[in-house]
PDB file of N, CA and C in Angstrom:
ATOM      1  N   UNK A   1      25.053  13.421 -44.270  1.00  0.00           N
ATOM      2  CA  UNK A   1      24.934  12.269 -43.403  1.00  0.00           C
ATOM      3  C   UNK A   1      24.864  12.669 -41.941  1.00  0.00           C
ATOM      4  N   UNK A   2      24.834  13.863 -41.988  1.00  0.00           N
ATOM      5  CA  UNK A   2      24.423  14.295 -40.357  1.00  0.00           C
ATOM      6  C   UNK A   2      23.245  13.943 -39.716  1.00  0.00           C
ATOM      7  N   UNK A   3      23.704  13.799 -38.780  1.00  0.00           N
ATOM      8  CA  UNK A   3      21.963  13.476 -37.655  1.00  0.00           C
ATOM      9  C   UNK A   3      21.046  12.427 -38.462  1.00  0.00           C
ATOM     10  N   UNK A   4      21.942  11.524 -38.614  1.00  0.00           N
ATOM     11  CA  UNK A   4      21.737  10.396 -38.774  1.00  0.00           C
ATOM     12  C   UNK A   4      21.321   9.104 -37.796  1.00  0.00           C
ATOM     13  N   UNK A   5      20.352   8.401 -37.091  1.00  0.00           N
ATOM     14  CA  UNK A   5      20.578   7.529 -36.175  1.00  0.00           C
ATOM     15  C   UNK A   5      21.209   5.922 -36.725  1.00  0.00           C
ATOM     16  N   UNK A   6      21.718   5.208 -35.527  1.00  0.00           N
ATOM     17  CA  UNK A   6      22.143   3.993 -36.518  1.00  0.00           C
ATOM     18  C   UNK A   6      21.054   2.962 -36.807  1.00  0.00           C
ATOM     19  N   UNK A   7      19.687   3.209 -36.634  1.00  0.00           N
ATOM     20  CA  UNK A   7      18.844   2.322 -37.386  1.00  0.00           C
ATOM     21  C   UNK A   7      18.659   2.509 -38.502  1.00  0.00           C
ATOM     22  N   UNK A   8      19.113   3.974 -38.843  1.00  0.00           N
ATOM     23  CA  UNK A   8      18.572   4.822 -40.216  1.00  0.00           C
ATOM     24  C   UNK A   8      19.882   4.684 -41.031  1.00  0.00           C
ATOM     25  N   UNK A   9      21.287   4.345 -40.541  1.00  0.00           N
ATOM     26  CA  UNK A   9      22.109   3.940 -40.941  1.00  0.00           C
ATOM     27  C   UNK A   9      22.712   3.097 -41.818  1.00  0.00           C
ATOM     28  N   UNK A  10      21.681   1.459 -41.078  1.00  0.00           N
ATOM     29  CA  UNK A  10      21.855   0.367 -41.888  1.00  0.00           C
ATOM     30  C   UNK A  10      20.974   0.255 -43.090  1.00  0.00           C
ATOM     31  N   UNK A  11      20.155   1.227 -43.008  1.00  0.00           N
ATOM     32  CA  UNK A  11      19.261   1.492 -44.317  1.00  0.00           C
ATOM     33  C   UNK A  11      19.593   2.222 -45.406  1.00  0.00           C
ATOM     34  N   UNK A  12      21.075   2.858 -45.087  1.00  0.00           N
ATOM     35  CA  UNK A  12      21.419   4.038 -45.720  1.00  0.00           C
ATOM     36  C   UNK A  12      21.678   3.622 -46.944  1.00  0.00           C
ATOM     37  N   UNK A  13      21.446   4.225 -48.448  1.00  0.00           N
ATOM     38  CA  UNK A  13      21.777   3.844 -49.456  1.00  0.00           C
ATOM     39  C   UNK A  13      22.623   4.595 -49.894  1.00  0.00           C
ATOM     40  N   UNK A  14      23.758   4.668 -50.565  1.00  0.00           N
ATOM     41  CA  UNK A  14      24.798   5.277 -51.277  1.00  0.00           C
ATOM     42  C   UNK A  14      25.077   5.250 -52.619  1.00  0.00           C
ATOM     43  N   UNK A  15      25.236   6.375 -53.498  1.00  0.00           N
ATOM     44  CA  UNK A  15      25.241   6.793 -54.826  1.00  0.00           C
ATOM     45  C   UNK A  15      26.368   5.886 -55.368  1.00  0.00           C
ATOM     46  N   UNK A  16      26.144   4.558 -55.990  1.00  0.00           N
ATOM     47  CA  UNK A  16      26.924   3.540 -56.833  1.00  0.00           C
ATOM     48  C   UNK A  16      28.132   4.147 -57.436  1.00  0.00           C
ATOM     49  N   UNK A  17      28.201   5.372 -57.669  1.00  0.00           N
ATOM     50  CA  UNK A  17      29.384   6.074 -58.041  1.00  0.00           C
ATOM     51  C   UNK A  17      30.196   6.339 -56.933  1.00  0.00           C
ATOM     52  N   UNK A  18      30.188   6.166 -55.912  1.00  0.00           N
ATOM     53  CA  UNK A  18      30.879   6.386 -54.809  1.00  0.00           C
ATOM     54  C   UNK A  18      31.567   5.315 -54.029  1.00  0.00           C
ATOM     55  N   UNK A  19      32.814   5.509 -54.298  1.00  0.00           N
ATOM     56  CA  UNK A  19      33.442   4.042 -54.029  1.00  0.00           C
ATOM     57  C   UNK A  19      34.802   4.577 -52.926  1.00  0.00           C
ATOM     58  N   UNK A  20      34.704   3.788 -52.039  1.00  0.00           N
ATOM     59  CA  UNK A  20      36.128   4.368 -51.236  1.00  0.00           C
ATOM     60  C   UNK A  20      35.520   4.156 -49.560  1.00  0.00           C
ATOM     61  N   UNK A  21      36.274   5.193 -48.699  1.00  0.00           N
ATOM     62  CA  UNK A  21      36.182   4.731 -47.325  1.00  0.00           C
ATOM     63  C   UNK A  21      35.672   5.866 -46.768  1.00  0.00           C
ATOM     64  N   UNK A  22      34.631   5.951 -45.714  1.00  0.00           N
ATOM     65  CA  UNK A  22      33.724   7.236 -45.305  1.00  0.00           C
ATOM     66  C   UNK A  22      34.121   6.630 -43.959  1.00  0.00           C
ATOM     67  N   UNK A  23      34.434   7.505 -43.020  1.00  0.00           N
ATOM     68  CA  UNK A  23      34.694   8.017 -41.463  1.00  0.00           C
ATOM     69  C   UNK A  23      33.585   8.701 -40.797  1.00  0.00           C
ATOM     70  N   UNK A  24      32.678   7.799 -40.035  1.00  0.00           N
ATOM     71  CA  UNK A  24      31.235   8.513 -39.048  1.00  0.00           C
ATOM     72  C   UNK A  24      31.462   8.596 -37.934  1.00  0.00           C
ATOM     73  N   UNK A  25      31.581  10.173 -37.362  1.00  0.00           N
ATOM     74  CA  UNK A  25      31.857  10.205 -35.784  1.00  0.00           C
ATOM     75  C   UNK A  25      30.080  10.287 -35.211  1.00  0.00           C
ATOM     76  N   UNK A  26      30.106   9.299 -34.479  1.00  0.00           N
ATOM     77  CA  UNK A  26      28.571   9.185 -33.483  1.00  0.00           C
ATOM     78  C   UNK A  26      28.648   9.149 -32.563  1.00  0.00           C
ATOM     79  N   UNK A  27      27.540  10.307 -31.926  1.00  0.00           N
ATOM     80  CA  UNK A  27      27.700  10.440 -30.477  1.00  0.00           C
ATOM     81  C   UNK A  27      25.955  10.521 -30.267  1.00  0.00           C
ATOM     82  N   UNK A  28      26.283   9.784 -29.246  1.00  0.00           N
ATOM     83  CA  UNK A  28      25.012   9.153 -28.453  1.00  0.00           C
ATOM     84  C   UNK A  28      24.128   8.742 -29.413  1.00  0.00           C
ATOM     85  N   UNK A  29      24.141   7.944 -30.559  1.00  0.00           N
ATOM     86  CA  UNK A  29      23.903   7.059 -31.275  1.00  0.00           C
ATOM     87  C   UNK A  29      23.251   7.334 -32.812  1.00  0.00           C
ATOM     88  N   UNK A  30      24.089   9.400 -32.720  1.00  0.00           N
ATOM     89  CA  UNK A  30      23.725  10.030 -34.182  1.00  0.00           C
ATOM     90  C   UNK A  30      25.150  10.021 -34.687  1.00  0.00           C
ATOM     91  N   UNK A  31      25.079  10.238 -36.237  1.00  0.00           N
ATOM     92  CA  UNK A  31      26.049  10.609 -36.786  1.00  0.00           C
ATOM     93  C   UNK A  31      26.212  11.681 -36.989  1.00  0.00           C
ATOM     94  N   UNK A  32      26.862  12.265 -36.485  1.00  0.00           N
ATOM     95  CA  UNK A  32      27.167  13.612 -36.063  1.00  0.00           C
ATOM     96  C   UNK A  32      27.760  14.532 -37.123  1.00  0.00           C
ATOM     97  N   UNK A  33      29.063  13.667 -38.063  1.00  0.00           N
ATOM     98  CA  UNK A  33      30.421  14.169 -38.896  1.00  0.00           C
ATOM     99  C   UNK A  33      30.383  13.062 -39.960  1.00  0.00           C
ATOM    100  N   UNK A  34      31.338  13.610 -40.865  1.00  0.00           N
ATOM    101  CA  UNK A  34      31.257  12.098 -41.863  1.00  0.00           C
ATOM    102  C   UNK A  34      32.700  12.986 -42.611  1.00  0.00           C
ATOM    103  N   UNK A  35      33.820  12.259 -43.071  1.00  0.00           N
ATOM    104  CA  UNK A  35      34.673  12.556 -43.584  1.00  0.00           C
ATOM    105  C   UNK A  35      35.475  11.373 -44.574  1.00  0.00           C
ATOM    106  N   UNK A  36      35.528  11.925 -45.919  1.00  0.00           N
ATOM    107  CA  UNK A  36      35.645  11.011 -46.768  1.00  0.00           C
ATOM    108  C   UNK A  36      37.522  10.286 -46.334  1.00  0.00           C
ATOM    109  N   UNK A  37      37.846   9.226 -46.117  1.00  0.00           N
ATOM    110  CA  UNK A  37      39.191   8.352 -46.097  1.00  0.00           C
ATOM    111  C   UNK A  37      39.667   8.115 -47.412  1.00  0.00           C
ATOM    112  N   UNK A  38      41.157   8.907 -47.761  1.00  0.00           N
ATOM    113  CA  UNK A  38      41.493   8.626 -48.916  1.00  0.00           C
ATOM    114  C   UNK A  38      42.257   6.851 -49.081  1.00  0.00           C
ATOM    115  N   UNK A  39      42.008   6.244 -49.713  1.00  0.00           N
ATOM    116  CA  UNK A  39      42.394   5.032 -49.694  1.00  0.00           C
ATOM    117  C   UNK A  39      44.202   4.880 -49.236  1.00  0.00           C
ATOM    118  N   UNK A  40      44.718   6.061 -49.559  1.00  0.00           N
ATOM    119  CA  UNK A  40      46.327   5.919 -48.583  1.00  0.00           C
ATOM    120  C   UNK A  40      46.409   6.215 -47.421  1.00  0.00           C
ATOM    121  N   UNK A  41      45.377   6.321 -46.983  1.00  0.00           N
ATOM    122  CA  UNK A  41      45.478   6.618 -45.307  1.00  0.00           C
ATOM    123  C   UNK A  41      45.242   5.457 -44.549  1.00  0.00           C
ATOM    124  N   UNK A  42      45.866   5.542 -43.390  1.00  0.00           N
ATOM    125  CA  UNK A  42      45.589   4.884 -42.188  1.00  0.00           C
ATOM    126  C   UNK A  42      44.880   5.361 -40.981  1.00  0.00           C
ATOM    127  N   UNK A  43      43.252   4.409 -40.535  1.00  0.00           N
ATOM    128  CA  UNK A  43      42.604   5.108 -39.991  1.00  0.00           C
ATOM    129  C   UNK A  43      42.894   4.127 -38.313  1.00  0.00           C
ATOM    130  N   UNK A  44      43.454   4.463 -37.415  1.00  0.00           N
ATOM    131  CA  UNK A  44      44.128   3.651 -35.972  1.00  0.00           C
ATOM    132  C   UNK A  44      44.019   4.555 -35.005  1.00  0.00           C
ATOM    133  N   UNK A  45      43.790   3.726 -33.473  1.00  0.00           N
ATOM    134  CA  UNK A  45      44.141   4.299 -32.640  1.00  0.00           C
ATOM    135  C   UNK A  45      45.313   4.811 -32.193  1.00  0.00           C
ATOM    136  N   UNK A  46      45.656   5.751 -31.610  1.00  0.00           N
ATOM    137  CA  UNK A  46      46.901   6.284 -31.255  1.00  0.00           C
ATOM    138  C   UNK A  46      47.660   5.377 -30.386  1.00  0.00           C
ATOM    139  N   UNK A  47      47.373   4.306 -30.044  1.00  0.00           N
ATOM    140  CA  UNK A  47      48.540   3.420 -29.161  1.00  0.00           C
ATOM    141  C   UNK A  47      48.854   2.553 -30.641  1.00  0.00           C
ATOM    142  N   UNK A  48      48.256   2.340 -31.525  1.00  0.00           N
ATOM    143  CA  UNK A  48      48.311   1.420 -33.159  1.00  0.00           C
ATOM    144  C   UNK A  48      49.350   2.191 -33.484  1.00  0.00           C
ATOM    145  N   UNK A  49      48.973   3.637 -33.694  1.00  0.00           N
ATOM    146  CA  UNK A  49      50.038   4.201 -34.720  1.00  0.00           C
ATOM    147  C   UNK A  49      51.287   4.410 -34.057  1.00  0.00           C
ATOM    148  N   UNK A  50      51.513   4.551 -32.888  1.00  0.00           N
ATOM    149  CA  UNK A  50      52.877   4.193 -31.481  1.00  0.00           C
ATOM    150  C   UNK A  50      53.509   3.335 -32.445  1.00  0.00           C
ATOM    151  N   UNK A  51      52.648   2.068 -32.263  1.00  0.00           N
ATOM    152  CA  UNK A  51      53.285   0.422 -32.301  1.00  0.00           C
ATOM    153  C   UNK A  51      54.120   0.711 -33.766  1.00  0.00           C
ATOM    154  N   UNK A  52      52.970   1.515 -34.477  1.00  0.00           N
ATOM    155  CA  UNK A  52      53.533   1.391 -36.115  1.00  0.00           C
ATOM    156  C   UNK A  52      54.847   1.909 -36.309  1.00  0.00           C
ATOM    157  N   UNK A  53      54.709   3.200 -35.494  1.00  0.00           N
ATOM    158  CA  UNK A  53      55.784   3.955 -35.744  1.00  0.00           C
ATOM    159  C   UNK A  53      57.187   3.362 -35.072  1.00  0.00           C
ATOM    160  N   UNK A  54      56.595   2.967 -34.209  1.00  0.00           N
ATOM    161  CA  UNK A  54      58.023   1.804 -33.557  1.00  0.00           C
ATOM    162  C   UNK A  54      58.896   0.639 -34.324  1.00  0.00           C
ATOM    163  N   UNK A  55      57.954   0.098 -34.910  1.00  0.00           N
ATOM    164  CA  UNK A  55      57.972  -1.127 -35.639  1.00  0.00           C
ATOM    165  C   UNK A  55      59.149  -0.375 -37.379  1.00  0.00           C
ATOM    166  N   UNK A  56      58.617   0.581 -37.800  1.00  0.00           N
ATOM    167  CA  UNK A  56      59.544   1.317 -38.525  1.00  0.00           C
ATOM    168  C   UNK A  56      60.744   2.566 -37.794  1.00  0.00           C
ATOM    169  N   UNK A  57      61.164   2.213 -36.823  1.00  0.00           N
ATOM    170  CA  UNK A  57      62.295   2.566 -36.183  1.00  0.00           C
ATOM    171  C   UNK A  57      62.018   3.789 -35.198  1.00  0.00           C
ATOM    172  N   UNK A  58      61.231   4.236 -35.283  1.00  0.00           N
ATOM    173  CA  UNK A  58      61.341   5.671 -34.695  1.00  0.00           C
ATOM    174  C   UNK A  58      60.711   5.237 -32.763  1.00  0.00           C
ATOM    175  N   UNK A  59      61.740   6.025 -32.481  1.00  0.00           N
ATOM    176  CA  UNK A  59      61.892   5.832 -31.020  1.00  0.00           C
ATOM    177  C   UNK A  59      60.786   6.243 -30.180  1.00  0.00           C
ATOM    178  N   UNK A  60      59.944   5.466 -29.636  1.00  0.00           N
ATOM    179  CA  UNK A  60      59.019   6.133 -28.495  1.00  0.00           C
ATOM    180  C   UNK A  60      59.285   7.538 -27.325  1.00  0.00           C
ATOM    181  N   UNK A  61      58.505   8.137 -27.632  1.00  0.00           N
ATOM    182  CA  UNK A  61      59.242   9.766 -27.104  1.00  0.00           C
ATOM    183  C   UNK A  61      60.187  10.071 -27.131  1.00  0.00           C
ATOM    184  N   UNK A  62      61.102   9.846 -28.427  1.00  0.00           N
ATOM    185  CA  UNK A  62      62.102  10.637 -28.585  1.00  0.00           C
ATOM    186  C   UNK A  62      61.868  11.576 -29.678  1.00  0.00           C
ATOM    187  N   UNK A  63      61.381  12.224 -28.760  1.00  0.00           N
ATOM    188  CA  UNK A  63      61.063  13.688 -29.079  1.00  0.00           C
ATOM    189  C   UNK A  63      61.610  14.832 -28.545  1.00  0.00           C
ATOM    190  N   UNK A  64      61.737  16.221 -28.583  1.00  0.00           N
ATOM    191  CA  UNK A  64      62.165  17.324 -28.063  1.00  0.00           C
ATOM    192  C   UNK A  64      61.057  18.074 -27.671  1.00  0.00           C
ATOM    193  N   UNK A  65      60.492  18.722 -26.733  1.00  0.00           N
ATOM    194  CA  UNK A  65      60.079  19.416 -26.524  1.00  0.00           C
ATOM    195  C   UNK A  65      60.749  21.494 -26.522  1.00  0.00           C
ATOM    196  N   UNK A  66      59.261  22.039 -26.946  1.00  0.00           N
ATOM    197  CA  UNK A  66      59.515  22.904 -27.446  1.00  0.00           C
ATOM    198  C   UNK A  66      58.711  23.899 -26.298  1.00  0.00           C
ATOM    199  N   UNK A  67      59.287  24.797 -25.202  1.00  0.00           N
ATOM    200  CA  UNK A  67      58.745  25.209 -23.851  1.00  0.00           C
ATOM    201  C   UNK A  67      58.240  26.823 -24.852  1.00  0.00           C
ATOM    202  N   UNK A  68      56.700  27.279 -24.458  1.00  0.00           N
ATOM    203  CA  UNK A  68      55.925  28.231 -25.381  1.00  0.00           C
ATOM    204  C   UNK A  68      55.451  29.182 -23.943  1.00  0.00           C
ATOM    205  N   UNK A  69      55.739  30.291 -24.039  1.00  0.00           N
ATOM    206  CA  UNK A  69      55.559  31.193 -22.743  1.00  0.00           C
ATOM    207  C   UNK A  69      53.553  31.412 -23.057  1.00  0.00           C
ATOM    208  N   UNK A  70      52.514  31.182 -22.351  1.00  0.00           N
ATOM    209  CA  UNK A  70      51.506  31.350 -22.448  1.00  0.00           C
ATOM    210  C   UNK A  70      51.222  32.676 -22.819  1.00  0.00           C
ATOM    211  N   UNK A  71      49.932  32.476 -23.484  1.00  0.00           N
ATOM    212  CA  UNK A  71      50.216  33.731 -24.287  1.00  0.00           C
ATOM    213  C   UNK A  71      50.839  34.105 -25.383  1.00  0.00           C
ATOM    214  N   UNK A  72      52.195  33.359 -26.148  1.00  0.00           N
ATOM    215  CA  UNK A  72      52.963  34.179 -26.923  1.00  0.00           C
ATOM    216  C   UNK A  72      52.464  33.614 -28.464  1.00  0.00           C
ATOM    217  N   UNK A  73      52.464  34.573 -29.156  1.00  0.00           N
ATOM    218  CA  UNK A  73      52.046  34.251 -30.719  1.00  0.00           C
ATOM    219  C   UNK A  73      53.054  35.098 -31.323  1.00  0.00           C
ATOM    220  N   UNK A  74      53.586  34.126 -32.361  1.00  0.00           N
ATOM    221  CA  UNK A  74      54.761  34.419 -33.009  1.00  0.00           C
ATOM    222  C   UNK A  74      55.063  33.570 -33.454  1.00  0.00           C
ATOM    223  N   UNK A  75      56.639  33.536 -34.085  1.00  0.00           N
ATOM    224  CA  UNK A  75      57.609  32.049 -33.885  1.00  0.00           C
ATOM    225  C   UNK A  75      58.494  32.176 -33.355  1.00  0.00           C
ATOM    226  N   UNK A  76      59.417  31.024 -33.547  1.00  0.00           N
ATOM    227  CA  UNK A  76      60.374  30.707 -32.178  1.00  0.00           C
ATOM    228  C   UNK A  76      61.520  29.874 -33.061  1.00  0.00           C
ATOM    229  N   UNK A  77      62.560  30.297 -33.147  1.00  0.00           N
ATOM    230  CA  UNK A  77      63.678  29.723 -33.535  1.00  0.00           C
ATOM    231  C   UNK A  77      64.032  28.624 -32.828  1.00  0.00           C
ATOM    232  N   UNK A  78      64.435  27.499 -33.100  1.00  0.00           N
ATOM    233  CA  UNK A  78      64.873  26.012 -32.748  1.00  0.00           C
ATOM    234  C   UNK A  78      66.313  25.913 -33.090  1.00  0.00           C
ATOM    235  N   UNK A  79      67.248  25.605 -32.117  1.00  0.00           N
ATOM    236  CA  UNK A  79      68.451  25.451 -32.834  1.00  0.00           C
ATOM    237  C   UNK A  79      68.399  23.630 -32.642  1.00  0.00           C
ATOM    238  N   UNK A  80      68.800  22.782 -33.304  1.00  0.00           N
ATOM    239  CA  UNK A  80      68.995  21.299 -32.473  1.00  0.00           C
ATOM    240  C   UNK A  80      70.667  20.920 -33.572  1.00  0.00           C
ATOM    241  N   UNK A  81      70.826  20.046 -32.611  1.00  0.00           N
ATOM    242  CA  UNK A  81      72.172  19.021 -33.017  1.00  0.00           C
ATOM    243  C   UNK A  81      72.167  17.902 -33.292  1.00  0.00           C
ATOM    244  N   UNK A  82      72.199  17.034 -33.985  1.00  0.00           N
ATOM    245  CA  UNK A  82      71.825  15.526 -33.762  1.00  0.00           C
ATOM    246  C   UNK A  82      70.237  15.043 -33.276  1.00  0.00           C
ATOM    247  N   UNK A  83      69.254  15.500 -33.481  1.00  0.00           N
ATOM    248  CA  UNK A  83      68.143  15.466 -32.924  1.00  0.00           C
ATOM    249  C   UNK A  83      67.784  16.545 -31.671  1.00  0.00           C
ATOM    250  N   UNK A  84      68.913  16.792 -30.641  1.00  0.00           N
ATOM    251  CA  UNK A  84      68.613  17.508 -29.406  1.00  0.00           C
ATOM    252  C   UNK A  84      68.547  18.907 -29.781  1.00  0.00           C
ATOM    253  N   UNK A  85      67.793  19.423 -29.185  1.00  0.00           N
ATOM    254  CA  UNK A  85      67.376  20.890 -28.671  1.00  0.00           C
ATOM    255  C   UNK A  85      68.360  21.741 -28.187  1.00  0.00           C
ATOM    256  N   UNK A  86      69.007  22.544 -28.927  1.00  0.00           N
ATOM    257  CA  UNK A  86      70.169  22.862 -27.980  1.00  0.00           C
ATOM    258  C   UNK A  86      70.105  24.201 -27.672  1.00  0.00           C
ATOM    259  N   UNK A  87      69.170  25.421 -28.030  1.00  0.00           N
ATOM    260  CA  UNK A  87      68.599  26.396 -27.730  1.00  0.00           C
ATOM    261  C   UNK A  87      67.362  26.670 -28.565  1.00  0.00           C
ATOM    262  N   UNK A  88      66.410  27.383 -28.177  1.00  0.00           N
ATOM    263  CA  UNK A  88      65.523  27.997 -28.725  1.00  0.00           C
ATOM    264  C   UNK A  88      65.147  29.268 -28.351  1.00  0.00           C
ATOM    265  N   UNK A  89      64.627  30.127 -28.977  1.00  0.00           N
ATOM    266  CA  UNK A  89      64.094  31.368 -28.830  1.00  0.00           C
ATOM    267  C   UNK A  89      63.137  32.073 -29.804  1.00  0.00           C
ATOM    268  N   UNK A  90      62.528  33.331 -29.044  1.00  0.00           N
ATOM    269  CA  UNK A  90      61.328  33.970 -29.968  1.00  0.00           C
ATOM    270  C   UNK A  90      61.978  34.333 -30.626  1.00  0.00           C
ATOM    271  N   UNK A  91      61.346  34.900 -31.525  1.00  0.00           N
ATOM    272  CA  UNK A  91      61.763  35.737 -32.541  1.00  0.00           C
ATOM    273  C   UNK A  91      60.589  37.216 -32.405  1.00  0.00           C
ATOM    274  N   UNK A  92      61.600  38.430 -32.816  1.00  0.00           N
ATOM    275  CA  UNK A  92      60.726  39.586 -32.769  1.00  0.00           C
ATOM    276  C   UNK A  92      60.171  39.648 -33.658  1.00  0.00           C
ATOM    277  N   UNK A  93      58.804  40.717 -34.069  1.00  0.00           N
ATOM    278  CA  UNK A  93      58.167  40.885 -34.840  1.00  0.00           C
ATOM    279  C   UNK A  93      58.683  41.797 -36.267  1.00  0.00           C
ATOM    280  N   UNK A  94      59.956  41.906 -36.090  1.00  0.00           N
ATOM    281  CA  UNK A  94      60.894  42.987 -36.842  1.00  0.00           C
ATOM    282  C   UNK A  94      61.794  41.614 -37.541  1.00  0.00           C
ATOM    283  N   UNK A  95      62.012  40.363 -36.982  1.00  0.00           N
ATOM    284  CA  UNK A  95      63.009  39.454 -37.129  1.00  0.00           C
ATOM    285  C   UNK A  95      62.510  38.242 -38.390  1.00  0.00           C
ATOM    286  N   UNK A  96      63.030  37.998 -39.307  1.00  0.00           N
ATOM    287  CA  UNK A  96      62.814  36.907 -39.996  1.00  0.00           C
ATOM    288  C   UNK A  96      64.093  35.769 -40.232  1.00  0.00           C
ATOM    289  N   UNK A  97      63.839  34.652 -40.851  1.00  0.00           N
ATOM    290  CA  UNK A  97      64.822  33.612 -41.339  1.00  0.00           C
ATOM    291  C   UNK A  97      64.472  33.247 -42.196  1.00  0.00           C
ATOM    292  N   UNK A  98      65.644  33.094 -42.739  1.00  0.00           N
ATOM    293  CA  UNK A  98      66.069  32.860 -44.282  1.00  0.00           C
ATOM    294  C   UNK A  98      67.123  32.341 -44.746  1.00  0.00           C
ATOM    295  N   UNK A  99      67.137  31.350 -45.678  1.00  0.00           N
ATOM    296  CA  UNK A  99      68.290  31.088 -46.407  1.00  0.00           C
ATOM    297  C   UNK A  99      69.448  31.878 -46.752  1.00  0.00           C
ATOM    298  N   UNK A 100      70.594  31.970 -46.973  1.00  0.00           N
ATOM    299  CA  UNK A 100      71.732  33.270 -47.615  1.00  0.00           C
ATOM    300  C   UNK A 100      71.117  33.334 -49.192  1.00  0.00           C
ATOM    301  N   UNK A 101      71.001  32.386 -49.870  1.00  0.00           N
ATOM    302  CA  UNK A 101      70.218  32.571 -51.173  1.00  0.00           C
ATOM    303  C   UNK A 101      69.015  33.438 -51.204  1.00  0.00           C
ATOM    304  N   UNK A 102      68.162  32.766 -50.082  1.00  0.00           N
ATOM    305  CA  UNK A 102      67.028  33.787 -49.838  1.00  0.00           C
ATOM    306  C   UNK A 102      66.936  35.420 -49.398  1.00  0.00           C
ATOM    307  N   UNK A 103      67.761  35.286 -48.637  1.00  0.00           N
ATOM    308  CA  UNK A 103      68.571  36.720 -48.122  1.00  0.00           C
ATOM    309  C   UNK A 103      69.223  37.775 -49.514  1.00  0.00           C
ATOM    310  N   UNK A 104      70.263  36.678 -50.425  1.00  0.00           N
ATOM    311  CA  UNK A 104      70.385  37.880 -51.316  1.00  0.00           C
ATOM    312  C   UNK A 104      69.451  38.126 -53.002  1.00  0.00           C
ATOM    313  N   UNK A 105      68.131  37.024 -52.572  1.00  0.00           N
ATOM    314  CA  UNK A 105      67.103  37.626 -53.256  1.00  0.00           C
ATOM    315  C   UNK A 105      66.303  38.806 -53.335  1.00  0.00           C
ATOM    316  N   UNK A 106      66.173  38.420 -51.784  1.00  0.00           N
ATOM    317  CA  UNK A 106      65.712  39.873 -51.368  1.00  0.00           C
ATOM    318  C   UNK A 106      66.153  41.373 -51.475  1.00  0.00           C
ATOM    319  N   UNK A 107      67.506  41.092 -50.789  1.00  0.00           N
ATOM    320  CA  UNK A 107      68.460  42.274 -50.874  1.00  0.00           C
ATOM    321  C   UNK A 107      68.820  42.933 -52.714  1.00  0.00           C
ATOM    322  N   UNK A 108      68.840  41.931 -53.477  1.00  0.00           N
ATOM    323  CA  UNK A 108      68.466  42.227 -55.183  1.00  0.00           C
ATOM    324  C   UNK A 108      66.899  42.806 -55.384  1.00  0.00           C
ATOM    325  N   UNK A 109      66.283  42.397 -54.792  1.00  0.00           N
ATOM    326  CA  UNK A 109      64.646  43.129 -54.831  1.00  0.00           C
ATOM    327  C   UNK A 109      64.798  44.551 -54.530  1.00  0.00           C
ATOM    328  N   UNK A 110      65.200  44.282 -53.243  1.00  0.00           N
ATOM    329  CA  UNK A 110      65.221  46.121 -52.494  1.00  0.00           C
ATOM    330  C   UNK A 110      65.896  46.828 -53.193  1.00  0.00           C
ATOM    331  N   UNK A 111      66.754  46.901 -54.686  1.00  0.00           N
ATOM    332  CA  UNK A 111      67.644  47.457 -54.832  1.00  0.00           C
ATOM    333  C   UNK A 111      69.299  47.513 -54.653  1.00  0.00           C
ATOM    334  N   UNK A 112      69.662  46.397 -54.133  1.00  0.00           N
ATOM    335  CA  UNK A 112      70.760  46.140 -53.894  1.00  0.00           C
ATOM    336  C   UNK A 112      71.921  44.943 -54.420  1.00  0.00           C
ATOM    337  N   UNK A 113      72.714  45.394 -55.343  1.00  0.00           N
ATOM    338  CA  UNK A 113      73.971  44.366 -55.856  1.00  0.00           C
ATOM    339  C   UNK A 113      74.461  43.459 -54.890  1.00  0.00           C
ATOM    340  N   UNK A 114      74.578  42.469 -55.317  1.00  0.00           N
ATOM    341  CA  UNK A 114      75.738  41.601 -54.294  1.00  0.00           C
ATOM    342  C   UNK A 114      76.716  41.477 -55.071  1.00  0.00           C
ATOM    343  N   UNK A 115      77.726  40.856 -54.861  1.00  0.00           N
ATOM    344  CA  UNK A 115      79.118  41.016 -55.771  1.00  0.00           C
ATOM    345  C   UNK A 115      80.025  40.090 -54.855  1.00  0.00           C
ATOM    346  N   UNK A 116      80.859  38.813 -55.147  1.00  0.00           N
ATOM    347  CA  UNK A 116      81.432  37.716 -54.764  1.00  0.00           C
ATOM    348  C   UNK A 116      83.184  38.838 -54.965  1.00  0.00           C
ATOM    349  N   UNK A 117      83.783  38.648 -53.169  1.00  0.00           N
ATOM    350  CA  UNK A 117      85.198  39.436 -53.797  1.00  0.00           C
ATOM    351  C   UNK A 117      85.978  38.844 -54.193  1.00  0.00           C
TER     352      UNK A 117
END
């Protein structure tokens, strides 16, 4: 459905087996993209989905921000409390996280017993 114009649009015929919701991004009066909408989705502007998300409780920017040094690729540990941010940091390329379960999976992989004293 690319490079499509919208006169050629309203003419468009579609395979009777095809039933559901299609998404056409057009710019300057082609169809450019086409992406199939699964019938559980919601397709809204971003001030809609605000309202929505308001309307089911969740607080307008209450959010945390997460400060990313330009440049850095990696991850970054998050500590929070109650919703807030209460430290964060990189993590080295030597450093991982893990569950204690996960931790003494591993440590049983490498060769190593654990034992409860």
């Amino acid at each position: 459905m690319r490079n499509i114009s919208i006169t050629e649009l309203n003419t468009l015929q579609i395979e009777p087996t095809i039933t559901g919701r299609i998404l056409l991004y057009v710019d300057a009066g082609r169809v450019v993209s086409n992406i199939s909408i699964p019938s559980d989705h919601i397709v809204a502007s971003v001030d809609a989905f605000m309202e929505l998300a308001e309307r089911a409780g969740y607080k307008k920017n209450a959010y945390e921000s997460i400060a990313i040094q330009e440049g850095f690729t990696g991850d970054i540990l998050v500590h929070a409390e109650n919703g807030k941010k209460t430290h964060q940091r990189e993590l080295r390329p030597n450093e991982h996280v893990a569950t204690i379960l996960g931790l003494i999976e591993i440590a049983e992989q490498a060769g190593y017993k654990i034992t409860a004293r």
